[in-house]
Protein backbone atom coordinates (compact mmCIF):
# COMPACT_ATOMS: atom_id res chain seq x y z
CA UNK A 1 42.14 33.39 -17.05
CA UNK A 2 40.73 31.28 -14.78
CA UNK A 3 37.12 29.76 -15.38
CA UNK A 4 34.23 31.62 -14.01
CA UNK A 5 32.39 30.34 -10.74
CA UNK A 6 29.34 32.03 -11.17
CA UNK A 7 28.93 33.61 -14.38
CA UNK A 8 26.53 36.59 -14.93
CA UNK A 9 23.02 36.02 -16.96
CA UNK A 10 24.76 37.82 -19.94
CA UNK A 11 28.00 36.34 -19.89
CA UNK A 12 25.83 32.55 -19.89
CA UNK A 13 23.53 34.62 -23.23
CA UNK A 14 26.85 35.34 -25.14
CA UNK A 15 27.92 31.58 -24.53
CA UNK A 16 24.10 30.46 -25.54
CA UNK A 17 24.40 32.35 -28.73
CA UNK A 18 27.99 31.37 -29.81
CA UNK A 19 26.55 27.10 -29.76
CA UNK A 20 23.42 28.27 -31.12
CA UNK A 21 25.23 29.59 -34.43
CA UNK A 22 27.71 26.67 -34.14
CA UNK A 23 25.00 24.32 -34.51
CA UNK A 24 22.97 26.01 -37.12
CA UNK A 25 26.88 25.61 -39.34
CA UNK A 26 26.33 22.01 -38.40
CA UNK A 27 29.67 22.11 -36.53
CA UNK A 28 30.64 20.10 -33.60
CA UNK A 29 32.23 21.56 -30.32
CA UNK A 30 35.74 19.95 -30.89
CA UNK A 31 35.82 21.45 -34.75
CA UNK A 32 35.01 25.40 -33.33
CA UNK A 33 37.82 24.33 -30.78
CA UNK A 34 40.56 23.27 -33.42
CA UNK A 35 39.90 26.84 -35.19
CA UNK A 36 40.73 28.45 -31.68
CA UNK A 37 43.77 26.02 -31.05
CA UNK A 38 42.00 24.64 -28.11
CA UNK A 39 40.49 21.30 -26.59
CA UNK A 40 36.53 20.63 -26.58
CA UNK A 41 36.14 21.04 -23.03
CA UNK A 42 37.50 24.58 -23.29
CA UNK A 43 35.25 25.45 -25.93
CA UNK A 44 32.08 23.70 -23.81
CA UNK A 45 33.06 26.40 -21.20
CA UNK A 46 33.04 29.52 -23.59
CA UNK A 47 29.68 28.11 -24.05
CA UNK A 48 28.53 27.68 -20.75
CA UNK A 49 29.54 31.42 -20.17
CA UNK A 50 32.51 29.75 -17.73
CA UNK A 51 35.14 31.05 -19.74
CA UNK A 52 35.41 34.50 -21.63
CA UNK A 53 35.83 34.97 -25.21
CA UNK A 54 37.04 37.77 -26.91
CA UNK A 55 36.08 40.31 -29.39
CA UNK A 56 38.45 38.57 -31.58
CA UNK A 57 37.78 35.08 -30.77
CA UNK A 58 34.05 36.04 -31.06
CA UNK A 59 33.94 37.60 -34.83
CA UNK A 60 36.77 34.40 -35.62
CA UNK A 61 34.25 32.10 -34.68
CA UNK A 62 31.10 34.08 -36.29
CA UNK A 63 32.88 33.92 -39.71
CA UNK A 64 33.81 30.18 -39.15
CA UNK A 65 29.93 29.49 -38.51
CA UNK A 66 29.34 31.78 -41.77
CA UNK A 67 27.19 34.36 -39.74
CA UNK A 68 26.80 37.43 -41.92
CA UNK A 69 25.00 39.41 -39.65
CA UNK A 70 26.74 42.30 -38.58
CA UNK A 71 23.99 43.54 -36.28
CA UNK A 72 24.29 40.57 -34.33
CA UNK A 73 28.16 39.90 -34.35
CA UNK A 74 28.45 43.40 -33.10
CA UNK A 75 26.17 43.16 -30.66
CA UNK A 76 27.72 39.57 -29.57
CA UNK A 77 31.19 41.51 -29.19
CA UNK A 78 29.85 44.29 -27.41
CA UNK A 79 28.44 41.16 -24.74
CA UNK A 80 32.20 40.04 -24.67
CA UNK A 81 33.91 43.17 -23.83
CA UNK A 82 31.48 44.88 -22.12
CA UNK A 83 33.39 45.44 -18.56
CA UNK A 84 30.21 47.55 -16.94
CA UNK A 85 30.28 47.49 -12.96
CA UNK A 86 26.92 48.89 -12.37
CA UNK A 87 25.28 50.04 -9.34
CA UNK A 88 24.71 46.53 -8.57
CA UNK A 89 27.94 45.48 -7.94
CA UNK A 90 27.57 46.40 -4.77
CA UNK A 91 24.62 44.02 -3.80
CA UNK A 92 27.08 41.23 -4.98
CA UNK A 93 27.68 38.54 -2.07
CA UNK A 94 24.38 40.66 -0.01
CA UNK A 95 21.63 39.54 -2.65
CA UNK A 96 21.06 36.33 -4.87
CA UNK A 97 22.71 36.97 -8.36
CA UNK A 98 19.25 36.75 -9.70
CA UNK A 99 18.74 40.46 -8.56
CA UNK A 100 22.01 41.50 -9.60
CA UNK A 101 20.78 39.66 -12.88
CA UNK A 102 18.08 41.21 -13.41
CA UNK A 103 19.13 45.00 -13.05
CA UNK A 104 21.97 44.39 -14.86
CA UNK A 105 19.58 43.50 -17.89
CA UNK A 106 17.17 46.08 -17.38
CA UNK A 107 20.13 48.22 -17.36
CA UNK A 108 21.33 47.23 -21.06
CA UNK A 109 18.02 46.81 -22.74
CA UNK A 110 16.21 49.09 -25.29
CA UNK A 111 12.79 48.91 -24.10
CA UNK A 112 10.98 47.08 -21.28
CA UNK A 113 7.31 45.49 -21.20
CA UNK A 114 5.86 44.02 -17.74
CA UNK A 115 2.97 42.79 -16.51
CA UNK A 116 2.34 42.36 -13.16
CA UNK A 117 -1.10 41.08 -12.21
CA UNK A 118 -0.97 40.93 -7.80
CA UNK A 119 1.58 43.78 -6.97
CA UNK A 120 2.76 47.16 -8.26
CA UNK A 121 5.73 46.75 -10.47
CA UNK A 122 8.62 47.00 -9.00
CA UNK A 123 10.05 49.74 -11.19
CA UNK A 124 7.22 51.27 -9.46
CA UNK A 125 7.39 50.91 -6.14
CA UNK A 126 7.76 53.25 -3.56
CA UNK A 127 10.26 52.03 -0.83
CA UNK A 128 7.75 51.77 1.87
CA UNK A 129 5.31 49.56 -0.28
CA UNK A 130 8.33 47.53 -1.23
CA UNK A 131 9.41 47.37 2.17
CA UNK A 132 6.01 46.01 2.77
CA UNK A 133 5.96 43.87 0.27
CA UNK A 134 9.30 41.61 1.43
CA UNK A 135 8.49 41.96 4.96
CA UNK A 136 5.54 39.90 4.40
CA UNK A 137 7.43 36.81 2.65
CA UNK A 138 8.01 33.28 4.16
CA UNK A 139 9.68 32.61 5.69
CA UNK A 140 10.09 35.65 6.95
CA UNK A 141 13.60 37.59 6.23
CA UNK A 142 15.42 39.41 8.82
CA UNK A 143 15.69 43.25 8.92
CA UNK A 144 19.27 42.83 7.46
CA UNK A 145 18.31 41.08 4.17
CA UNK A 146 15.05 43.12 3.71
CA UNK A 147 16.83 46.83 3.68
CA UNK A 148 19.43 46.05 0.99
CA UNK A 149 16.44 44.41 -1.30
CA UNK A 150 14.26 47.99 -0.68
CA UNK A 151 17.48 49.59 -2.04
CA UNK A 152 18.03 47.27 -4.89
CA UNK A 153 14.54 47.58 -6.07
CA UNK A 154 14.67 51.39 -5.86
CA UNK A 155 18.03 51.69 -6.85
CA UNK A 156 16.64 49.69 -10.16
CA UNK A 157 14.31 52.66 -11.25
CA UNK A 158 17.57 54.65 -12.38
CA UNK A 159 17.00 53.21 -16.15
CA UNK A 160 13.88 55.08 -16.22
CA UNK A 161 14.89 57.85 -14.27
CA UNK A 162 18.00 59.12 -16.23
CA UNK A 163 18.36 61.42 -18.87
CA UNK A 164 17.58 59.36 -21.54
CA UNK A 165 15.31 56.98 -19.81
CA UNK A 166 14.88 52.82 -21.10
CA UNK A 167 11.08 53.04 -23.18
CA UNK A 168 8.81 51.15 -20.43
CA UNK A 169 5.61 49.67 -20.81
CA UNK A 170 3.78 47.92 -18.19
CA UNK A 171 0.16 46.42 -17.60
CA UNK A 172 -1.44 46.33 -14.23
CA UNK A 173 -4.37 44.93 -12.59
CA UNK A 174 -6.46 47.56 -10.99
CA UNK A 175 -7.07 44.83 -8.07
CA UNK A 176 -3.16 45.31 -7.47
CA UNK A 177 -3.65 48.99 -6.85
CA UNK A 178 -6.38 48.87 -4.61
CA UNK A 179 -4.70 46.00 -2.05
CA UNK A 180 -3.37 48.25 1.13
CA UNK A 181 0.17 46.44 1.69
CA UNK A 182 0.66 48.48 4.34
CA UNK A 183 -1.76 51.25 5.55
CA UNK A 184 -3.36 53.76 3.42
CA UNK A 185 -1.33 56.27 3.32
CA UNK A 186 1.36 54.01 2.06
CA UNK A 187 -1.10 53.10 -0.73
CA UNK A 188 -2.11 56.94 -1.12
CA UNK A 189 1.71 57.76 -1.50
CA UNK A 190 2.17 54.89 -4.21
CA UNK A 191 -0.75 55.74 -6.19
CA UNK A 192 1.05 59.45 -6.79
CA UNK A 193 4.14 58.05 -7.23
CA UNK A 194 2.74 56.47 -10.57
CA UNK A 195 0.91 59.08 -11.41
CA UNK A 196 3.97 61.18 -11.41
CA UNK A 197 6.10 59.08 -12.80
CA UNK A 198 3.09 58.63 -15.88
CA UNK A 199 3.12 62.41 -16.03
CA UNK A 200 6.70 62.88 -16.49
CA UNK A 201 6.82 60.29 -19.42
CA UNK A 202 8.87 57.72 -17.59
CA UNK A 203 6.46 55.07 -17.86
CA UNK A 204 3.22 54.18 -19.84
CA UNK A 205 0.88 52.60 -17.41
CA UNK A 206 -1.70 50.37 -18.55
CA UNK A 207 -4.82 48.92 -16.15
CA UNK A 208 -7.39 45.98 -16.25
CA UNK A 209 -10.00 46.58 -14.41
CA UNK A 210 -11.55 44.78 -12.40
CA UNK A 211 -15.43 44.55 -14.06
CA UNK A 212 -13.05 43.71 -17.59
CA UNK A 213 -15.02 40.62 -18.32
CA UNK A 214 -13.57 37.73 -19.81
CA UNK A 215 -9.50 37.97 -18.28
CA UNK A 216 -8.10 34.42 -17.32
CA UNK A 217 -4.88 35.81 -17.14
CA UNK A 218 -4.39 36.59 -12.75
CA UNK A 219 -1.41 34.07 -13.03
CA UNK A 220 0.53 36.37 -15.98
CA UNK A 221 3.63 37.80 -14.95
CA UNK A 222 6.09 38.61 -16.60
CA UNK A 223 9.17 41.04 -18.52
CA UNK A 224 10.24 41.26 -22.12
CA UNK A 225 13.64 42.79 -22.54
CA UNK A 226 14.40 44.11 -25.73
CA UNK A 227 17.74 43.77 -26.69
CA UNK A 228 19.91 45.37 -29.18
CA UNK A 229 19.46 42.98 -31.97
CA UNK A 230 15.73 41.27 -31.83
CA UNK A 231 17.95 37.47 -31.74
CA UNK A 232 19.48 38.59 -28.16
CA UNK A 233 15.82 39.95 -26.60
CA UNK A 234 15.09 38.21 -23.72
CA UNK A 235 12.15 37.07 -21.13
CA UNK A 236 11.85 37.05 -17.56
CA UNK A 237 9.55 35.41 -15.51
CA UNK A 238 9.65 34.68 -11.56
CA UNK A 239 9.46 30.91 -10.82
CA UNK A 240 9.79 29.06 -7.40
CA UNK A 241 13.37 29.36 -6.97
CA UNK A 242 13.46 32.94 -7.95
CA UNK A 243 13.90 34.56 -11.12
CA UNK A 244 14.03 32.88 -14.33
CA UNK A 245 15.37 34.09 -17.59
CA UNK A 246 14.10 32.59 -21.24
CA UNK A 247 15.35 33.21 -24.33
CA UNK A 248 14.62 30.33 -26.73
CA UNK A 249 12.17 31.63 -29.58
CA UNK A 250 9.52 29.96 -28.80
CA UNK A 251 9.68 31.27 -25.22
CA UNK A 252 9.73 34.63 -26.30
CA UNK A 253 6.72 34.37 -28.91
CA UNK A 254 4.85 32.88 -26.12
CA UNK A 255 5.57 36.01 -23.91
CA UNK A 256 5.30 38.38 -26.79
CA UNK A 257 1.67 36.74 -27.03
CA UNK A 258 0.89 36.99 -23.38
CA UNK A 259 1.34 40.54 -23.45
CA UNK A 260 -0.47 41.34 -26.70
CA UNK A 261 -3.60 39.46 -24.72
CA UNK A 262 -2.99 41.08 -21.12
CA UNK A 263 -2.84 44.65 -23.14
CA UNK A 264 -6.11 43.85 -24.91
CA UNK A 265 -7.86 43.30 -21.67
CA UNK A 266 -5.91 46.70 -20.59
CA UNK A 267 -7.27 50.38 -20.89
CA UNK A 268 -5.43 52.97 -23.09
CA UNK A 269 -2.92 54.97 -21.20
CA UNK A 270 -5.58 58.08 -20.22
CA UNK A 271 -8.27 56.61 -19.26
CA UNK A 272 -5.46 53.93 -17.17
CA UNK A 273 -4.15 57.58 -15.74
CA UNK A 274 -7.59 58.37 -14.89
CA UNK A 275 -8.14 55.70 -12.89
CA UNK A 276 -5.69 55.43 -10.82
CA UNK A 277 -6.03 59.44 -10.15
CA UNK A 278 -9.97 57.96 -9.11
CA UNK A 279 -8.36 55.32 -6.75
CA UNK A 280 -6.13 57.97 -4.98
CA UNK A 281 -8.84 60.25 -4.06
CA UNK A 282 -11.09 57.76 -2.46
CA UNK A 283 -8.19 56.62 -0.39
């Protein structure tokens, strides 16, 4: 098989996890390699996410590395045979693989936490505030690229929206519901939308608001993915380039910190409900 060009966020996680056990065996590249009959530079590329691995390959190399966790080498074989084409297959070539990316993960974790300080959550949106929303980015994008990210973006709400939806947890400013990104009955439309979407248990909406004294958090943003081991959660955060996926330890305490603080500053789910039902009637 030849190597991967671009290889997906999960397919680079599985390769991240195989050299993280290898080096907590204290095992070099070249040594995994021998066990697989192959050369170092093949082996660099399974870890890269270049080149596949399989189920078998995978548990060889778990027992090699002495991993006894079943949990996790199941979960590590289920990333290496996992042949899902999603929805977003279809955005592939049309959008930047870090949208493609990103519903993809939403799609296979357990449970979701956001916070989103300046905008509605995505998951949230309504298409018209969406559409509103990448309309006004610089420079600006052309009718052609801005449609198939309003679809994307709506098209990602499906993991709360099926039967058995993905547990999701997010924490909102209540500045972010009060800016008009487009007129007001865009923002009266939006504010029901959550409501709804709070009333049929799809989402538990937290908000700041404003007169919360002592929040120095406006720059938090953020989503925790959990993932079906704790060892293969994993963070998301946007950056300049777009967005940007962490999942070092550290990098996840720090986010699992930022939300415990953001949350804090947060009402409880009713009174959040309340709220908002306040905003939309003096709209």
């Amino acid at each position: 098989m030849p190597p991967r060009s671009n290889p997906t966020a999960r397919q680079v996680r599985l390769g991240t996890e195989l050299r993280r056990l290898r080096e907590a065996a204290g095992l070099k590249a070249r040594e995994a390699a021998a066990l697989l009959n192959s050369t170092s530079g093949q082996m660099s590329h399974v870890e890269l996410g270049i080149a596949a691995a399989s189920a078998e390959r995978v548990r060889r190399l778990a027992a090699y590395y002495a991993c006894t966790d079943e949990a996790l080498i199941n979960a590590l074989v289920s990333l290496a045979t996992d042949r899902t084409r999603g929805w977003w297959e279809k955005y592939r070539g049309v959008l930047p693989p870090a949208f493609l990316d990103t519903a993809e993960a939403e799609y296979h974790a357990t449970y979701l936490r956001e916070v989103v300080i300046t905008h509605v959550p995505g998951l949230l949106q309504t298409a018209d505030y969406a559409r509103a929303v990448f309309s006004y980015m610089r420079p600006e994008l052309p009718e052609s690229e801005v449609t198939p990210r309003v679809e994307h973006r709506m098209n990602r709400r499906v993991i709360i929206e099926r039967d058995v939806p993905t547990p999701y947890e997010t924490v909102v400013h209540e500045f972010a519901l009060r800016v008009h990104v487009a007129d007001r009955e865009v923002s009266r439309t939006q504010l029901r939308f959550i409501l709804d979407e709070i009333e049929q248990e799809r989402a538990t909406v937290r908000v700041i608001p404003v007169d919360y004294e002592g929040f120095a958090g406006a720059g938090a943003s953020m989503m925790y993915l959990g993932g079906p081991v704790p060892q293969l959660d994993t963070g998301l955060r946007d950056s300049p380039t777009g967005a940007a996926f962490c999942d070092a330890e550290a990098q996840l305490e720090n986010l699992r910190t930022l939300f415990r603080k953001v949350k804090s500053a947060s009402l409880d789910p009713a009174p959040s409900r309340d709220l908002i039902h306040r905003l939309m009637k003096e709209l």
